[in-house]
Protein backbone atom coordinates (compact mmCIF):
# COMPACT_ATOMS: atom_id res chain seq x y z
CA UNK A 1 28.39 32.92 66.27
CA UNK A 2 28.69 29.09 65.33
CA UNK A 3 24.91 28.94 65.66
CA UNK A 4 24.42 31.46 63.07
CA UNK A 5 26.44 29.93 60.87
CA UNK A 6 24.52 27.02 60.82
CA UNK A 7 21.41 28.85 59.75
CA UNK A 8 23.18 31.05 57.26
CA UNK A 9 24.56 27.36 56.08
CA UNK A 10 21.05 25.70 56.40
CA UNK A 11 19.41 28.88 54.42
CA UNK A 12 21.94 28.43 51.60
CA UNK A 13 21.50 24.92 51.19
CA UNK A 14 17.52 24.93 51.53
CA UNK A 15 17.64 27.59 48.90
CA UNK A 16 19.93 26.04 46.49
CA UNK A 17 18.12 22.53 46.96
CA UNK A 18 14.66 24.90 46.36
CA UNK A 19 16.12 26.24 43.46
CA UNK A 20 17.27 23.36 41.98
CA UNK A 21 14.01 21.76 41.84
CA UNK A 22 12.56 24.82 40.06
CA UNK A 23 15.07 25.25 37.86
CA UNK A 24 14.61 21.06 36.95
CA UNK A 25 11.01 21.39 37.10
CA UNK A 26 11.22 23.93 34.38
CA UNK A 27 13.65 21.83 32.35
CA UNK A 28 11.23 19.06 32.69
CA UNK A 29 7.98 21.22 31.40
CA UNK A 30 10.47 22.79 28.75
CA UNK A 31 11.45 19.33 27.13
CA UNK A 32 7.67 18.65 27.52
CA UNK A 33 6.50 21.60 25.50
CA UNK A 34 9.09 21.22 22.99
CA UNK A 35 8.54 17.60 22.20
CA UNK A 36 5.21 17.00 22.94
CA UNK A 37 5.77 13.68 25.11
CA UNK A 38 4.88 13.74 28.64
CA UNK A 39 7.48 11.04 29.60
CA UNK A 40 11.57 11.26 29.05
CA UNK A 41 11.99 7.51 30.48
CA UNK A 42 10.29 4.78 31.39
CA UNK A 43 10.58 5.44 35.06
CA UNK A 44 8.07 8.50 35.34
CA UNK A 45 5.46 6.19 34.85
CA UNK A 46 6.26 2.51 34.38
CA UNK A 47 2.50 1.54 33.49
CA UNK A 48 1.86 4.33 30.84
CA UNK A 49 5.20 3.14 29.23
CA UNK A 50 4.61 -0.52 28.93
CA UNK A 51 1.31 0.68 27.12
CA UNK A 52 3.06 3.14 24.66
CA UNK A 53 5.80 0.62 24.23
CA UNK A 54 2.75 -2.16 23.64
CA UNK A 55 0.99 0.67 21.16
CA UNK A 56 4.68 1.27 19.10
CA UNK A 57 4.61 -2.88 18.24
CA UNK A 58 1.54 -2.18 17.18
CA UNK A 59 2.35 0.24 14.55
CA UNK A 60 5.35 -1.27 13.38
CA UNK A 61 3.25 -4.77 12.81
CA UNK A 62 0.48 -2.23 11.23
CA UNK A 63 3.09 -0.94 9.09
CA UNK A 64 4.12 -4.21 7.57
CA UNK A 65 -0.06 -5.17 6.72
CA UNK A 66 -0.42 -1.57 5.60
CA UNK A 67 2.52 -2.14 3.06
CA UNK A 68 0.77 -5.83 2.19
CA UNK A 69 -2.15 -4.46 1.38
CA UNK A 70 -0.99 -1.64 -0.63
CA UNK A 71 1.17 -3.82 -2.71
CA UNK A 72 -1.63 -6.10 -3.33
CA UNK A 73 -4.12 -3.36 -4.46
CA UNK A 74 -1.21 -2.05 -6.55
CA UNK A 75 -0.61 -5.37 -8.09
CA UNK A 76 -4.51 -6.25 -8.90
CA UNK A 77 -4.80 -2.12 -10.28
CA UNK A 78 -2.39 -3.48 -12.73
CA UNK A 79 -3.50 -6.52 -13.31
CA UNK A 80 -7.07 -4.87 -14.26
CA UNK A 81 -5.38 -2.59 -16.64
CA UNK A 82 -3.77 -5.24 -18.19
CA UNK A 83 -6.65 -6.42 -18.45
CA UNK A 84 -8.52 -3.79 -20.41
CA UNK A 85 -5.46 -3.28 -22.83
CA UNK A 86 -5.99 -7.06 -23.73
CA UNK A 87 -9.67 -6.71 -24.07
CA UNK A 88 -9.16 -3.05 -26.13
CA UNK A 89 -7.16 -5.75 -28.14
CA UNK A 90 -10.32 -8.39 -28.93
CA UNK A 91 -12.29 -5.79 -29.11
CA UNK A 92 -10.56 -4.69 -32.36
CA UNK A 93 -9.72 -8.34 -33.40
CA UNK A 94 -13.61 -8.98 -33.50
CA UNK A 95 -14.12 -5.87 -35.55
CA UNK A 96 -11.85 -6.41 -37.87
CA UNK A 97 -13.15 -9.99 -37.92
CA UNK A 98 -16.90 -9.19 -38.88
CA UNK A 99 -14.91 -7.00 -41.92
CA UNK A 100 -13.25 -10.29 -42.92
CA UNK A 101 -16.88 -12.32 -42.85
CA UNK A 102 -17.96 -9.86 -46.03
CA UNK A 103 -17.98 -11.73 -49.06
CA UNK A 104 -17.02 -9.46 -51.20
CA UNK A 105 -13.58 -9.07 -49.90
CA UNK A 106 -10.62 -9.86 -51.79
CA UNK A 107 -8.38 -12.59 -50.86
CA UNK A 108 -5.32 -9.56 -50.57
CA UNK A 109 -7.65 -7.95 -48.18
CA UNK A 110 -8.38 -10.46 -45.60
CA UNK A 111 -4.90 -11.40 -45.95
CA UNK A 112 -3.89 -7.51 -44.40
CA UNK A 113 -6.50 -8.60 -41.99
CA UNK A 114 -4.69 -11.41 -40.62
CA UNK A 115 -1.91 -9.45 -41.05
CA UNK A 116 -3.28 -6.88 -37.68
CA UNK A 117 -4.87 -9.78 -36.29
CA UNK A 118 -0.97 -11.30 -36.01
CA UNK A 119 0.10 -7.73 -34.26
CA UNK A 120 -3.24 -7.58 -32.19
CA UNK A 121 -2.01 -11.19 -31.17
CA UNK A 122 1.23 -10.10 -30.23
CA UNK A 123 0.28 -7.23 -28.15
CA UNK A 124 -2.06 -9.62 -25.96
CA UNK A 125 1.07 -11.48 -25.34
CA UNK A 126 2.86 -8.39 -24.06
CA UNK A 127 0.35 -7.53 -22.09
CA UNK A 128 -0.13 -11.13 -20.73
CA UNK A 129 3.32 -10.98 -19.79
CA UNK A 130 2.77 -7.58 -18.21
CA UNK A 131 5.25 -7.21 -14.59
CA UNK A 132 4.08 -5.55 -11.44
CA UNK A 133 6.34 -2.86 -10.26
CA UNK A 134 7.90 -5.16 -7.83
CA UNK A 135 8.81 -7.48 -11.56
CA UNK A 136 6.25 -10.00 -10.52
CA UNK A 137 4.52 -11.30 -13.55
CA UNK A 138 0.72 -10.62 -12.62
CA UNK A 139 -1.29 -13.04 -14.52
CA UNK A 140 2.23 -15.71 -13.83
CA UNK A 141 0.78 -16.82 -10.84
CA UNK A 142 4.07 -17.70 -8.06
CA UNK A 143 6.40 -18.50 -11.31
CA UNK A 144 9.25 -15.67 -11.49
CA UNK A 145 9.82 -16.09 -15.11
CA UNK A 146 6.93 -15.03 -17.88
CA UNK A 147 3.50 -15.67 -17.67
CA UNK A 148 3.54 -16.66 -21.04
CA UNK A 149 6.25 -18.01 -23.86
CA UNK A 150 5.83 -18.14 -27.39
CA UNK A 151 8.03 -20.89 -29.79
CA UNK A 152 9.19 -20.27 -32.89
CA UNK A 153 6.37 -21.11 -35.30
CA UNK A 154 4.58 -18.41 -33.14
CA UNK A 155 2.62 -21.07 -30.87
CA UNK A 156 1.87 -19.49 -27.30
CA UNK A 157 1.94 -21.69 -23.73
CA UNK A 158 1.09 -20.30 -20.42
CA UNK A 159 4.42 -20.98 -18.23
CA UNK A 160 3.01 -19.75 -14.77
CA UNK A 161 1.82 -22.07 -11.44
CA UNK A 162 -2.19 -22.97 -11.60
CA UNK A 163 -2.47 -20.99 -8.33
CA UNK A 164 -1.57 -17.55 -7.66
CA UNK A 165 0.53 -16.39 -4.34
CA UNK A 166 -1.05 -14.25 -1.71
CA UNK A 167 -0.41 -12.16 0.52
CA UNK A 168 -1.11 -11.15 4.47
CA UNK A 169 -2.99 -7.84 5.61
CA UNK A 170 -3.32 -8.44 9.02
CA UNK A 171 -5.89 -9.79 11.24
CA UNK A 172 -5.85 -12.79 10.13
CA UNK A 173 -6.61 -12.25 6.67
CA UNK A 174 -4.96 -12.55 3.31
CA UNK A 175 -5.85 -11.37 -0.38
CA UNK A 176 -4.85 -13.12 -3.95
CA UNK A 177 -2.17 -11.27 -5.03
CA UNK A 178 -3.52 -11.37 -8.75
CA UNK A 179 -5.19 -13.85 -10.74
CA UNK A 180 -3.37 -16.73 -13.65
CA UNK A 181 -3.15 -16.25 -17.26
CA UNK A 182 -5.61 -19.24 -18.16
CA UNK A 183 -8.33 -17.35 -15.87
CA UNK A 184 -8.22 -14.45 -18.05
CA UNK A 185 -7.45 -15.57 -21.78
CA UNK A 186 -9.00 -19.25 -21.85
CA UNK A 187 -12.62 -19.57 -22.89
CA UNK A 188 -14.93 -22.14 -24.35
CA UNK A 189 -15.84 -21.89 -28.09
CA UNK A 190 -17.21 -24.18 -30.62
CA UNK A 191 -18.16 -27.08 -27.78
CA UNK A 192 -14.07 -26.83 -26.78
CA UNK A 193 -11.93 -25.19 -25.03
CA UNK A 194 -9.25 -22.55 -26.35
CA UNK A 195 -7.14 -19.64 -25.46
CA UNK A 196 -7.04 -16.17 -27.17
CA UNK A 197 -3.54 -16.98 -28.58
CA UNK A 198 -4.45 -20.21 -30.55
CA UNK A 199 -7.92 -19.29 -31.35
CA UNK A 200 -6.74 -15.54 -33.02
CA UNK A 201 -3.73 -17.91 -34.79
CA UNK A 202 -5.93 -20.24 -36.68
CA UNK A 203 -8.34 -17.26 -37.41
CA UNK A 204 -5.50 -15.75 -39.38
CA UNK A 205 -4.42 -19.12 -40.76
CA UNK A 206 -8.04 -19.49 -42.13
CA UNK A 207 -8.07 -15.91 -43.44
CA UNK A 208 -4.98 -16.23 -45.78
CA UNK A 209 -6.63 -19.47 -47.16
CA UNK A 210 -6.30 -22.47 -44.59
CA UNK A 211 -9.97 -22.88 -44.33
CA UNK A 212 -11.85 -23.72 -47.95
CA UNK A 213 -14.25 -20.50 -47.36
CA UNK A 214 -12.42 -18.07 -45.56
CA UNK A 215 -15.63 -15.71 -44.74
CA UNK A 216 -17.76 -18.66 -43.07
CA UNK A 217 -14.53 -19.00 -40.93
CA UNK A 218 -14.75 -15.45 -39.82
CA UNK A 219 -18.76 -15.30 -38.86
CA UNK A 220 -17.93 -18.62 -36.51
CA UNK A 221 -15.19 -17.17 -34.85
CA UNK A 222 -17.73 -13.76 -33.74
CA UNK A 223 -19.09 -16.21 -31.33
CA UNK A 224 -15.85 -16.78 -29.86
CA UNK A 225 -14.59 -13.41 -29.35
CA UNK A 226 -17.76 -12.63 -27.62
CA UNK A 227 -17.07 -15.67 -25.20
CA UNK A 228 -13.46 -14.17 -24.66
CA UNK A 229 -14.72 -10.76 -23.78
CA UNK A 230 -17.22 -12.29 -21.29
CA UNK A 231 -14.17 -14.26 -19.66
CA UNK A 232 -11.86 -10.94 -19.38
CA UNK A 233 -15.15 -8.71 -17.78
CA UNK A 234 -15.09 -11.60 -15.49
CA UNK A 235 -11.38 -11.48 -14.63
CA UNK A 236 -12.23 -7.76 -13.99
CA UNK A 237 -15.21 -8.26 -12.08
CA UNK A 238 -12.75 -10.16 -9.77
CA UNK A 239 -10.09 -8.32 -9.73
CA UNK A 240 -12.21 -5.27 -8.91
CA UNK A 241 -14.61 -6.97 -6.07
CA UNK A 242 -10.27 -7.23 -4.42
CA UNK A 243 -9.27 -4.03 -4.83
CA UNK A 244 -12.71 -2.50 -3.34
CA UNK A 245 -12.48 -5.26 -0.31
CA UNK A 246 -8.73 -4.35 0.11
CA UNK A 247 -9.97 -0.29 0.05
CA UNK A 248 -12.34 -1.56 2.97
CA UNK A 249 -9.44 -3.17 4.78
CA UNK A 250 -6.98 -0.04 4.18
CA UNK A 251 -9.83 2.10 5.61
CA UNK A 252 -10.00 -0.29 8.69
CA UNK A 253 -6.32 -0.15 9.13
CA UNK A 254 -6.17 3.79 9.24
CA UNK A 255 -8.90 3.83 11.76
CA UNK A 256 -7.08 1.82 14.03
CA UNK A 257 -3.85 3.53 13.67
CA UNK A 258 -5.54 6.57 14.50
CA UNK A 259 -7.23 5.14 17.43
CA UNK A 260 -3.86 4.21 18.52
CA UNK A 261 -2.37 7.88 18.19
CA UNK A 262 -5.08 8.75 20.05
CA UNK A 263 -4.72 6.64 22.48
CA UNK A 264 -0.67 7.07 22.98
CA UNK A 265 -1.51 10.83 23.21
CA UNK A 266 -3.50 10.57 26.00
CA UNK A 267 -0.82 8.26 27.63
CA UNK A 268 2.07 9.95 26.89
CA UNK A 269 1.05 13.32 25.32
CA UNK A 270 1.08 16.53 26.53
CA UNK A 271 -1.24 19.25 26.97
CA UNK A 272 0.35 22.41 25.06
CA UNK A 273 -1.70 25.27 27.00
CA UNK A 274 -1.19 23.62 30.25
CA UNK A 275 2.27 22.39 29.81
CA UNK A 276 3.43 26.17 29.21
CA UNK A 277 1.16 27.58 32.17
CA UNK A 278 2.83 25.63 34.57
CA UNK A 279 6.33 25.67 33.12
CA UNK A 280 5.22 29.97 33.18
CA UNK A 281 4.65 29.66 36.56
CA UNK A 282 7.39 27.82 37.74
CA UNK A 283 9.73 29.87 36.24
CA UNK A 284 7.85 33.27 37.96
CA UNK A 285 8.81 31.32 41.30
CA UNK A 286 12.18 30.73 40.19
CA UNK A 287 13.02 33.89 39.13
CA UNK A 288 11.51 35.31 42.68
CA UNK A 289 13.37 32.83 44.19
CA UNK A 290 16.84 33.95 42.82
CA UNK A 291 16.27 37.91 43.60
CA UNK A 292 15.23 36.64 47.29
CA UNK A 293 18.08 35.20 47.58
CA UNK A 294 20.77 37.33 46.36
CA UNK A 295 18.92 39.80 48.08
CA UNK A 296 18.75 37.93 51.78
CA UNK A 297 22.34 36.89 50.87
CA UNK A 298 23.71 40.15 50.88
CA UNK A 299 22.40 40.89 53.73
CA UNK A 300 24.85 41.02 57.33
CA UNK A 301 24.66 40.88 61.11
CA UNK A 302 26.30 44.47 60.74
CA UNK A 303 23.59 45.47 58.38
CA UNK A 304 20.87 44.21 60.48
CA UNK A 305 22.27 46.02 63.41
């Protein structure tokens, strides 16, 4: 009798133990199917988690040049669109200057001319002073006050740093955040240099009767709208040649993150259709584990006999 209790012991305890390990097994492929990872911890495979836990650094540094470079491409977007408002701006200032160089206009009239040219002036220094969305002034350069400030008799200085900040993208590369106010508005005219702001004030001086003939004044200054609108389409040209090499970048940064997912799904990953074949089939030999043994466990010596 004492020997058959050890094997009814031993038969309890190898079935438990076997059972056990199913029943784990299946918990395992379960958590598996359900969240897609092929390791809970570290331990079930040391080497693949040291690369997954190499691969997460990697995103999270990704991250923070992914965010650079967005900002900066944001940034220089509305820099360029500052840009156009200011060169809508001359644009108009010009016409309205080759309607001042007319002879025949009446002193009255050119004044009302000067008149707009004082509100196109003013709406170059708004947009000037424009802020990127982070309240960085974008044609400031590094200086976190106004690009630009304007005194009381109406005379405009730039207030920003002669270099712009910048910013870093990764891989050992960085982009100009934006580019400074005298890049964009000064220009060369009449053998000297000038800015929009001064040359559009002494244009309207001249018009309400600072210069002796106010039309000659207008035909000179045609020349020197044209060599402000060739400085802003270079600003743009600049600003744009960024924004499409920082579009290149962003493209090279979402290739490698997705070379990395790739990559941390074959570590770590799991193999859906597989996963839940083998958690079916353990769970077939589990459940024909359990009826053999509550069947065999019911059994008796009396029974048998």
């Amino acid at each position: 009798m004492y020997g058959i209790s050890n094997s009814t012991s031993a038969f309890y305890r190898r079935s438990l133990q076997q059972m056990n390990e199913l029943r784990a097994d299946a918990e395992r492929l379960q958590a598996q199917v359900s969240s897609g990872e092929r390791l809970a911890q570290s331990s079930d495979d040391p080497v693949a988690a040291s690369r997954l836990r190499a691969l997460a650094r990697a995103d999270r540094l990704a991250g923070v040049d992914a965010a650079h470079a967005a900002q900066a491409s944001e940034e220089l977007g509305q820099g360029a669109e500052a840009i156009q408002d200011i060169a809508n701006a001359v644009i108009r200032a010009r016409e309205l200057t080759l309607w001042a160089a007319t002879e025949t206009l009446s002193d009255a009239e050119r004044a009302g001319i000067a008149e707009e040219l004082d509100q196109l002036r003013n709406s170059i220094f708004a947009s000037a002073n424009a802020r990127s969305d982070t309240g960085r002034a974008i044609f400031g350069g590094e200086t976190p006050d106004a690009a630009y400030v304007m005194d009381g008799a109406g005379t405009v200085a730039y207030a920003g740093t002669a270099q712009g900040g910048t910013l870093d993208i990764g891989s050992g590369m960085e982009v100009a955040r934006g580019i400074t106010g005298p890049n964009v508005l000064d220009f060369a005219t009449g053998g000297g240099a000038t800015d929009i702001f001064a040359f559009v004030q002494t244009l309207a001086a001249d018009l309400r009767g600072a210069a002796a003939d106010p039309a000659a004044a207008a035909r000179d200054a045609i020349g020197g709208f044209d060599n402000a609108l060739a400085t802003l389409t270079r600003a743009q040209t600049v600003l744009g040649a960024r924004i499409a090499w920082i579009d290149t970048v962003q493209q090279g940064q979402i290739a490698r993150g997705e070379a990395r997912s790739r990559e941390g799904g074959e570590i770590g990953g799991v193999e859906l259709a597989s996963a839940i074949t083998r958690m079916q089939q353990v769970l077939t030999v589990l459940e024909a584990s359990q009826a053999s043994f509550a069947r065999l466990s019911s059994l008796s010596l009396f029974d048998a006999i």
